[in-house]
Protein backbone atom coordinates (compact mmCIF):
# COMPACT_ATOMS: atom_id res chain seq x y z
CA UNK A 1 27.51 13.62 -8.72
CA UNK A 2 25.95 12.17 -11.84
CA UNK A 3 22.67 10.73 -11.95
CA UNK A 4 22.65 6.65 -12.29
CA UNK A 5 19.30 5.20 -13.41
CA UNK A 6 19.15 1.37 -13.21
CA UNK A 7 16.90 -1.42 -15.03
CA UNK A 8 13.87 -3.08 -13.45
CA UNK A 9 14.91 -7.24 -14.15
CA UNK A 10 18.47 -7.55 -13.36
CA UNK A 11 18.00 -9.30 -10.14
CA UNK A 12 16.44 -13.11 -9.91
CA UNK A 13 13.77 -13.30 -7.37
CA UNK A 14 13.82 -10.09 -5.50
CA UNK A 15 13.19 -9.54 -2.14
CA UNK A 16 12.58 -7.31 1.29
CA UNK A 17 15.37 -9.13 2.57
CA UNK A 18 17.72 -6.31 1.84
CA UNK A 19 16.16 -3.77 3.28
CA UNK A 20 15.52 -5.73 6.51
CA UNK A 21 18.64 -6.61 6.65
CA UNK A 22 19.61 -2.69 6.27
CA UNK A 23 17.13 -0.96 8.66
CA UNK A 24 16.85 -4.05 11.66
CA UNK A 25 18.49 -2.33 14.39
CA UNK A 26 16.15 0.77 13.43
CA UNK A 27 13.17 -1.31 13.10
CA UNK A 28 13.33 -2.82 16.47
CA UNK A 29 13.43 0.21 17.90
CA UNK A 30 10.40 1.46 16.07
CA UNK A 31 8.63 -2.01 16.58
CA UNK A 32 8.99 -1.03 20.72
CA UNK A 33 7.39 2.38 19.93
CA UNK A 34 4.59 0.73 18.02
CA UNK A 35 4.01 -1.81 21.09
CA UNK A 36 4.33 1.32 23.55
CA UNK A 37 1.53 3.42 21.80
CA UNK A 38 -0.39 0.82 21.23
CA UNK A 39 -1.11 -0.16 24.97
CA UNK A 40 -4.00 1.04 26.67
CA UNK A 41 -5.74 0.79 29.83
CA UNK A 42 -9.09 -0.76 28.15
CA UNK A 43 -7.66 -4.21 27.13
CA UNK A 44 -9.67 -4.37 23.98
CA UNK A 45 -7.40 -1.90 22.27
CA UNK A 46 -4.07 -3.73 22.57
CA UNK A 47 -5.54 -6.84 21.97
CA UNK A 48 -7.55 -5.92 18.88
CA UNK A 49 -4.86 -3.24 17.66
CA UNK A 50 -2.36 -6.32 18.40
CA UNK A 51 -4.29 -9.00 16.30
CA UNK A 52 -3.16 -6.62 12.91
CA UNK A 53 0.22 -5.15 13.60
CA UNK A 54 1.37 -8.67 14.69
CA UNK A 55 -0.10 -10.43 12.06
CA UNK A 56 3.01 -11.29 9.61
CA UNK A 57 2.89 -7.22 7.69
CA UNK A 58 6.07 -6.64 5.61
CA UNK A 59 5.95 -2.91 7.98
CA UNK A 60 7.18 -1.39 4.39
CA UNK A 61 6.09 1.47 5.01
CA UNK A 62 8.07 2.54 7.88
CA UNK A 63 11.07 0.13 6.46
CA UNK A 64 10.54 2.70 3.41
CA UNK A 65 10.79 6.15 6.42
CA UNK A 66 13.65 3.88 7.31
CA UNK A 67 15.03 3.44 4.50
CA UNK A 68 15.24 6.74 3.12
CA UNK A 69 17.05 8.50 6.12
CA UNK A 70 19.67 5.66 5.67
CA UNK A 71 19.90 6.75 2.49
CA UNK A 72 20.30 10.75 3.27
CA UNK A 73 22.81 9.55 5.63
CA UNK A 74 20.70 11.27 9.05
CA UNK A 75 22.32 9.59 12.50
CA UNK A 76 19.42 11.20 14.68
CA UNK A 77 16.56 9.08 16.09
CA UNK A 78 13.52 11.40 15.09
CA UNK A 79 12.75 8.63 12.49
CA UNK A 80 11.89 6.05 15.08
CA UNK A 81 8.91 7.39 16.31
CA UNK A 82 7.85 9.53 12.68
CA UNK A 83 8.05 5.52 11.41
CA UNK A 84 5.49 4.35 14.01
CA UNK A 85 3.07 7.38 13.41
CA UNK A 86 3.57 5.66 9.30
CA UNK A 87 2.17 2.09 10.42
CA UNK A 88 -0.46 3.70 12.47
CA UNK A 89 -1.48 5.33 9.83
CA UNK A 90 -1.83 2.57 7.80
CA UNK A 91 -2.54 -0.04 10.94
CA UNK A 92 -5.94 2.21 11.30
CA UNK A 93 -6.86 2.54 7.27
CA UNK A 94 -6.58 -1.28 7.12
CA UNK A 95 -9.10 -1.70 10.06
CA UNK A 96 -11.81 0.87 8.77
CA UNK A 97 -11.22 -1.04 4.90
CA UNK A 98 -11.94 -4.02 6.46
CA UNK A 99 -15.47 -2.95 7.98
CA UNK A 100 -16.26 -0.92 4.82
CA UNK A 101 -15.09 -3.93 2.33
CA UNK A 102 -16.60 -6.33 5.21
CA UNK A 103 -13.50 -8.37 4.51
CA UNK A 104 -13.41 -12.14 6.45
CA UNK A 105 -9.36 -12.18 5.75
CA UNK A 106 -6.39 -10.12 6.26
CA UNK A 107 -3.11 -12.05 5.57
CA UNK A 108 -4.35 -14.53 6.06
CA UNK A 109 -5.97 -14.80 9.32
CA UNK A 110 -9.40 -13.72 10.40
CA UNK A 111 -10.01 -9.87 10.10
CA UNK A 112 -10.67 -8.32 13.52
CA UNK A 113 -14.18 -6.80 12.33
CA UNK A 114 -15.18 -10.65 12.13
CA UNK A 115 -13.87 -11.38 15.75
CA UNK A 116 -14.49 -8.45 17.22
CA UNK A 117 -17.27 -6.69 15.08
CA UNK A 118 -17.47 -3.48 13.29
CA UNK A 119 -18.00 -0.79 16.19
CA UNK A 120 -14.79 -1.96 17.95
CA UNK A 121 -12.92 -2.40 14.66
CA UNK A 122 -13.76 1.34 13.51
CA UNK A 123 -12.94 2.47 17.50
CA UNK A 124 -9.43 1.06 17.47
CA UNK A 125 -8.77 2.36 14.45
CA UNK A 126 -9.59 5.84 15.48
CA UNK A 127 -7.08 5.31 18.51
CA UNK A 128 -4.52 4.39 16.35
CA UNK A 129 -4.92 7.38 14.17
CA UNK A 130 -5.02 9.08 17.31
CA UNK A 131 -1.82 7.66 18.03
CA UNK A 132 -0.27 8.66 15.08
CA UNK A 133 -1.04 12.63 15.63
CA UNK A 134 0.25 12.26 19.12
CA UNK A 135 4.16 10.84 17.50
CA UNK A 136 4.21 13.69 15.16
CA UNK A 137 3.09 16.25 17.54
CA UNK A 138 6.31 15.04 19.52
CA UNK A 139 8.30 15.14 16.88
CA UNK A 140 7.65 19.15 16.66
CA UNK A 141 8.15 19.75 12.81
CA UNK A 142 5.64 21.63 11.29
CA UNK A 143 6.67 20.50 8.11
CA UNK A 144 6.20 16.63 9.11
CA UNK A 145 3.09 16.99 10.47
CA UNK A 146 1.64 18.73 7.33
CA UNK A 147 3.01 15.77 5.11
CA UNK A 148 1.55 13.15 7.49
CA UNK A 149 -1.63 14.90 7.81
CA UNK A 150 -2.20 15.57 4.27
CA UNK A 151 -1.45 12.11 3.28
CA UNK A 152 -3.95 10.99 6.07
CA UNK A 153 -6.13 13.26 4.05
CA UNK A 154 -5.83 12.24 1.06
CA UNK A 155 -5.92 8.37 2.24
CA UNK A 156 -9.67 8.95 3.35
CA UNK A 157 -10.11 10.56 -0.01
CA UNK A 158 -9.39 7.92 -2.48
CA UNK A 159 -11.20 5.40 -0.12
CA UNK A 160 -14.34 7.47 -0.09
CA UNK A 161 -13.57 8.16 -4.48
CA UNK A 162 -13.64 4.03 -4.21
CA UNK A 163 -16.68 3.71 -2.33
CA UNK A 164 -18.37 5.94 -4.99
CA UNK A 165 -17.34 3.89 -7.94
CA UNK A 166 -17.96 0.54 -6.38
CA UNK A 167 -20.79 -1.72 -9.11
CA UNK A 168 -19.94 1.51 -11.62
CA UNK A 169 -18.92 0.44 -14.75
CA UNK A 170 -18.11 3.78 -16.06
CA UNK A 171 -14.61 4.43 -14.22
CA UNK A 172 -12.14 5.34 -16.34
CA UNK A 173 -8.75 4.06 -16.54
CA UNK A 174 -8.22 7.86 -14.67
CA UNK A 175 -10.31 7.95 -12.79
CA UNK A 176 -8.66 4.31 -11.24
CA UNK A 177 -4.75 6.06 -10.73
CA UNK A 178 -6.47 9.12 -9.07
CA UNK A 179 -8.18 6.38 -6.36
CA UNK A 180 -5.01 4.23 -6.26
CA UNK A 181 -2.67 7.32 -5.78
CA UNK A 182 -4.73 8.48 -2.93
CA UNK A 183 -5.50 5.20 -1.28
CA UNK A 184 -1.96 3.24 -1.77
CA UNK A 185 0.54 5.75 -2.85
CA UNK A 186 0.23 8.70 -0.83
CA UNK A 187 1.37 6.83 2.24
CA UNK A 188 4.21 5.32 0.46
CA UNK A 189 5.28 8.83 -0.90
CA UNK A 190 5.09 10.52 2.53
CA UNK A 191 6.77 8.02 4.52
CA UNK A 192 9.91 8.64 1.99
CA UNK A 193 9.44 12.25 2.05
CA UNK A 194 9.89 13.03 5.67
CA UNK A 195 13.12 11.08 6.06
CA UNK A 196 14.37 14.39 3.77
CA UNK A 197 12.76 16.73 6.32
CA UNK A 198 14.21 15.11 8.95
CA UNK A 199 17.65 14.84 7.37
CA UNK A 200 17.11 18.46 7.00
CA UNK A 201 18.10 18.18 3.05
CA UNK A 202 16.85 19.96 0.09
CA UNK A 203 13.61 20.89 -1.29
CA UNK A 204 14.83 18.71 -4.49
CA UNK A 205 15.54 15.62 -2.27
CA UNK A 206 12.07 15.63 -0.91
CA UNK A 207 10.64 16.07 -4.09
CA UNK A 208 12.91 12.78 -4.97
CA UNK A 209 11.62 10.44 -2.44
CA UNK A 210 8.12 11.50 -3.02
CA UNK A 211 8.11 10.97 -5.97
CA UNK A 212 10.30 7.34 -5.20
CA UNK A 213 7.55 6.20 -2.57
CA UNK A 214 4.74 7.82 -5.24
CA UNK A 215 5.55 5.25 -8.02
CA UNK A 216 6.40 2.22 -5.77
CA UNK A 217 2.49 2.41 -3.84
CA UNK A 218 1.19 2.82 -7.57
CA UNK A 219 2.87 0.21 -8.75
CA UNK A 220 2.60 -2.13 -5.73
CA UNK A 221 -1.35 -1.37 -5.79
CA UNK A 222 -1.18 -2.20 -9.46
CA UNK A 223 -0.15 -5.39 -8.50
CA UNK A 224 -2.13 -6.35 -5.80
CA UNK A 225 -5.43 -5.72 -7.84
CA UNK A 226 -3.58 -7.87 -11.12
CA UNK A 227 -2.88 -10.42 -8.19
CA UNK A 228 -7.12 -10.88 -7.39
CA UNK A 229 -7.51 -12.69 -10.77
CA UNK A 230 -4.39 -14.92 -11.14
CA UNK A 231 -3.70 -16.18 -7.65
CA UNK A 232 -5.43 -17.63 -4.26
CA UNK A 233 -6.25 -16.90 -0.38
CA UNK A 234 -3.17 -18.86 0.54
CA UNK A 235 -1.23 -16.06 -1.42
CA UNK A 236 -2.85 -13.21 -1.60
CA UNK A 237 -3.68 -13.40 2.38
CA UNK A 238 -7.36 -12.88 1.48
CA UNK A 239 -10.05 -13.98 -0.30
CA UNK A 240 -9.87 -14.54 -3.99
CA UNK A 241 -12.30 -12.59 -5.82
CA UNK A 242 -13.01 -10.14 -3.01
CA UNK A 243 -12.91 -7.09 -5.45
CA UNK A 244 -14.40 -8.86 -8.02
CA UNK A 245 -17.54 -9.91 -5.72
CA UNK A 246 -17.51 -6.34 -3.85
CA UNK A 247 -18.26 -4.74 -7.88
CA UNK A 248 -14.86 -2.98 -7.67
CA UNK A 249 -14.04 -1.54 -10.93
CA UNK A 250 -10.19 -2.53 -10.91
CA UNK A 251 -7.65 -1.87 -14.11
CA UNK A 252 -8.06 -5.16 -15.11
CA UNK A 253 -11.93 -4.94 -15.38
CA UNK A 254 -11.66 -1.60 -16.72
CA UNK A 255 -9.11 -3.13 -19.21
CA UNK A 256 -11.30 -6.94 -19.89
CA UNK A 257 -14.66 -4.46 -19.92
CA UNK A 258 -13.14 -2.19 -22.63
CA UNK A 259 -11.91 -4.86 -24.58
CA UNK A 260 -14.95 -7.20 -24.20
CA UNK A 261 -17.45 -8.49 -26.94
CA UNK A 262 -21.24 -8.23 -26.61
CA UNK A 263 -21.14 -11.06 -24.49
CA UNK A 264 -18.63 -10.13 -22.16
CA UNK A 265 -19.65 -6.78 -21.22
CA UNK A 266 -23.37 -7.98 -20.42
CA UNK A 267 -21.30 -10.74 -18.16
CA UNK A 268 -19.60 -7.92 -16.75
CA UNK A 269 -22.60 -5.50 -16.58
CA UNK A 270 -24.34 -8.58 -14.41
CA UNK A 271 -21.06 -8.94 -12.36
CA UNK A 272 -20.34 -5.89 -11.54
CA UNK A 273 -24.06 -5.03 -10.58
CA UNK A 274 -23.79 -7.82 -7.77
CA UNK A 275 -25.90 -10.08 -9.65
CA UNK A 276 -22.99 -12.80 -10.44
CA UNK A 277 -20.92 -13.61 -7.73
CA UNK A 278 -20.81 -17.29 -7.57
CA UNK A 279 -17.46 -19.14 -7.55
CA UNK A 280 -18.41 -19.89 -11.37
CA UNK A 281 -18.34 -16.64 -12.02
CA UNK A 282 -15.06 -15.75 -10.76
CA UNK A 283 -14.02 -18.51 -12.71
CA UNK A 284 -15.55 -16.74 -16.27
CA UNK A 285 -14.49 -13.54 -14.83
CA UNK A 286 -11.09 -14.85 -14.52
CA UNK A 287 -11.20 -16.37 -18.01
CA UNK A 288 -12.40 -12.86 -19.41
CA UNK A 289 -9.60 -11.00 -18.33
CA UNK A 290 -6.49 -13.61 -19.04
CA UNK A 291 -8.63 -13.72 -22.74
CA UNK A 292 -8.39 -10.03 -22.80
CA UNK A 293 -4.96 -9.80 -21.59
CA UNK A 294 -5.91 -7.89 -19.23
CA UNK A 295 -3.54 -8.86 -16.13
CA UNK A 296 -0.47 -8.22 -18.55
CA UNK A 297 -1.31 -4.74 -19.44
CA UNK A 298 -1.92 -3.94 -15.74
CA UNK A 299 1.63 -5.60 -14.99
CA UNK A 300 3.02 -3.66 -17.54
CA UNK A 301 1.66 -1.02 -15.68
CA UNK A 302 3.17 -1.53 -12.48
CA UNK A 303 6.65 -2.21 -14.04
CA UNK A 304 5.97 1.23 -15.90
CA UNK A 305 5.63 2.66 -12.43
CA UNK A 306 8.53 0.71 -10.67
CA UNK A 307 10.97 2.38 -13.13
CA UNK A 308 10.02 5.60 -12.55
CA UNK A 309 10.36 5.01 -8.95
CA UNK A 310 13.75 3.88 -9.38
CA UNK A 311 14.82 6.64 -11.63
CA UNK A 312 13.89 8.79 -9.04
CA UNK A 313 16.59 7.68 -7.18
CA UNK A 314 19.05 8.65 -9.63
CA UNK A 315 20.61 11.27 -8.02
CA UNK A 316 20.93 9.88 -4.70
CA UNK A 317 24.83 8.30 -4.01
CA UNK A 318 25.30 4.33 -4.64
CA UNK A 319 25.13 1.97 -1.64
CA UNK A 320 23.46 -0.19 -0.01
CA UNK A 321 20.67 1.95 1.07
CA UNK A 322 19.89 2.93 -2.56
CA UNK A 323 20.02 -0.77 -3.68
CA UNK A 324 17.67 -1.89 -0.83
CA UNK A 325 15.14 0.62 -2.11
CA UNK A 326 15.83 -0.46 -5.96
CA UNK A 327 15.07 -3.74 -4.94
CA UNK A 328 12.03 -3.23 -3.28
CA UNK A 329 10.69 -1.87 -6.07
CA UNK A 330 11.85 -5.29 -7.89
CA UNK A 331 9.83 -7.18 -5.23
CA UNK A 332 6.62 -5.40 -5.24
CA UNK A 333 6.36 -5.66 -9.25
CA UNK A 334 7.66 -9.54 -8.65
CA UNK A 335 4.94 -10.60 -6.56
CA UNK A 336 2.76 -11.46 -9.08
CA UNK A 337 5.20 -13.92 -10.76
């Protein structure tokens, strides 16, 4: 079989759709797992664990678990529940950024640290991580559990690198794809990677999807932090300027700092600091980094990314699994347009 590598661009307005379309049967029965798990005999937990999981997610990351055994071909149903231990995963992460970040929006509704408060937000979350163990402890691959584990891991790893550089302007451009890798993309590239464990394929195909689901979370985290200085809350599903008013050094501040004159970097010495964080100064901030260009370099970026995520499915068969995936990477780098 010879290895086909396709072009980010071909497609107008790319979308999820495809994939949907390609994993719904699967999905439902992983969205019943997900409301199984979830339940609990204290009614807080379903109701506050049921306030984020039902509020409007894409669930990419277990369409991308999905996905990827549809792709390998694998008729089993291992995937089902290996695809709710995924959105667990991230489910609880979300919850615990929330109380850290002390967000007030998460697409677009109310975060549940607001309605409920931080103890109970941080609590659920640990049950849902709980939750997650318990599916791939059923599951009974070693292998699985290590790659869930470690990316679980790694996940609490780039959030705690994050914390340390928040109101730091010294973060390299690095030390930023080391956070993003761990935070974002290690998820993306595990949920991919077990599909080949649980297809029982080869070492090489493993290495393939990782790498797949490795590039799309860089790119789509790439993206999302381009997206905090060219669009709004009705968009973005939270507040605009939330990284820019919690001092976090994203690639386009590292970019607009690096490429700032005297005047710029003492605005963003100030900003970053904490000490301007009016709406006028998202405003200025905004202006520095379209004048610095930037939001283009970091889009550049992600497309960078998206390519190599799609290359890495160059040795995989054509179909309609492979052009679902292909075209998510095409809507995660599109979002911003």
């Amino acid at each position: 079989m010879s290895a086909t590598i396709h072009r980010l661009g071909q497609k107008p307005e790319p979308s999820l759709e495809p994939m949907l379309q390609l994993v719904a049967h699967d999905l439902n029965l992983v969205n019943a797992v997900i409301l199984d798990r979830m339940q609990s005999d204290i009614p807080l937990i379903p109701e506050l664990a049921g306030h984020l999981i039902a509020g409007g997610g894409k669930r990419m990351r277990p369409m991308l678990t999905l996905a990827s055994t549809r792709l390998l071909g694998y008729s089993g149903a291992r995937h089902h529940k290996l695809a709710a231990a995924v959105e667990f995963i991230h489910t609880a992460t979300l919850l615990h950024d929330d109380v850290v970040d002390s967000s007030d929006l998460r697409r677009g509704k109310r975060t549940a640290n607001i309605i409920w408060g931080n103890p109970a937000s941080v609590l659920v979350g640990d049950f849902l991580f709980s939750r997650s163990f318990e599916l791939m402890v059923e599951d009974g691959s070693l292998k699985v559990l290590k790659i869930l584990s470690n990316a679980s891991a790694v996940i609490a790893e780039g959030e705690v690198n994050q914390l340390t550089a928040v109101r730091r302007l010294d973060i390299s451009e690095e030390r930023y794809l080391d956070i993003i890798g761990a935070k974002t993309a290690a998820l993306f590239a595990a949920a991919c990677r077990i599909a080949a464990v649980v297809a029982e394929r080869s070492e090489a195909e493993e290495t393939a999807l990782d790498t797949y689901g490795r590039n799309l979370g860089i790119a789509f985290q790439l993206v999302d932090d381009a997206i905090d200085y060219v669009s709004d809350a009705s968009t973005m599903g939270k507040d605009a300027g939330d990284d820019f008013r919690e001092g976090k050094m994203t690639l386009p501040v590292i970019l607009a700092y690096a490429r700032g004159d005297e005047a710029a970097r003492g605005f963003w010495k100030e900003a970053i600091s904490g000490r301007r964080v009016t709406d006028a100064d998202f405003a200025e901030a905004i202006s520095l980094v379209r004048a610095s260009r930037a939001v283009d370099d970091t889009l550049a970026r992600a497309r960078h990314y998206g390519q190599r995520a799609i290359d890495a499915l160059g040795g995989f068969a054509p179909g309609a699994a492979k052009d679902a995936m292909v075209e998510a990477v095409e809507f995660a780098v599109a979002r911003a347009y």
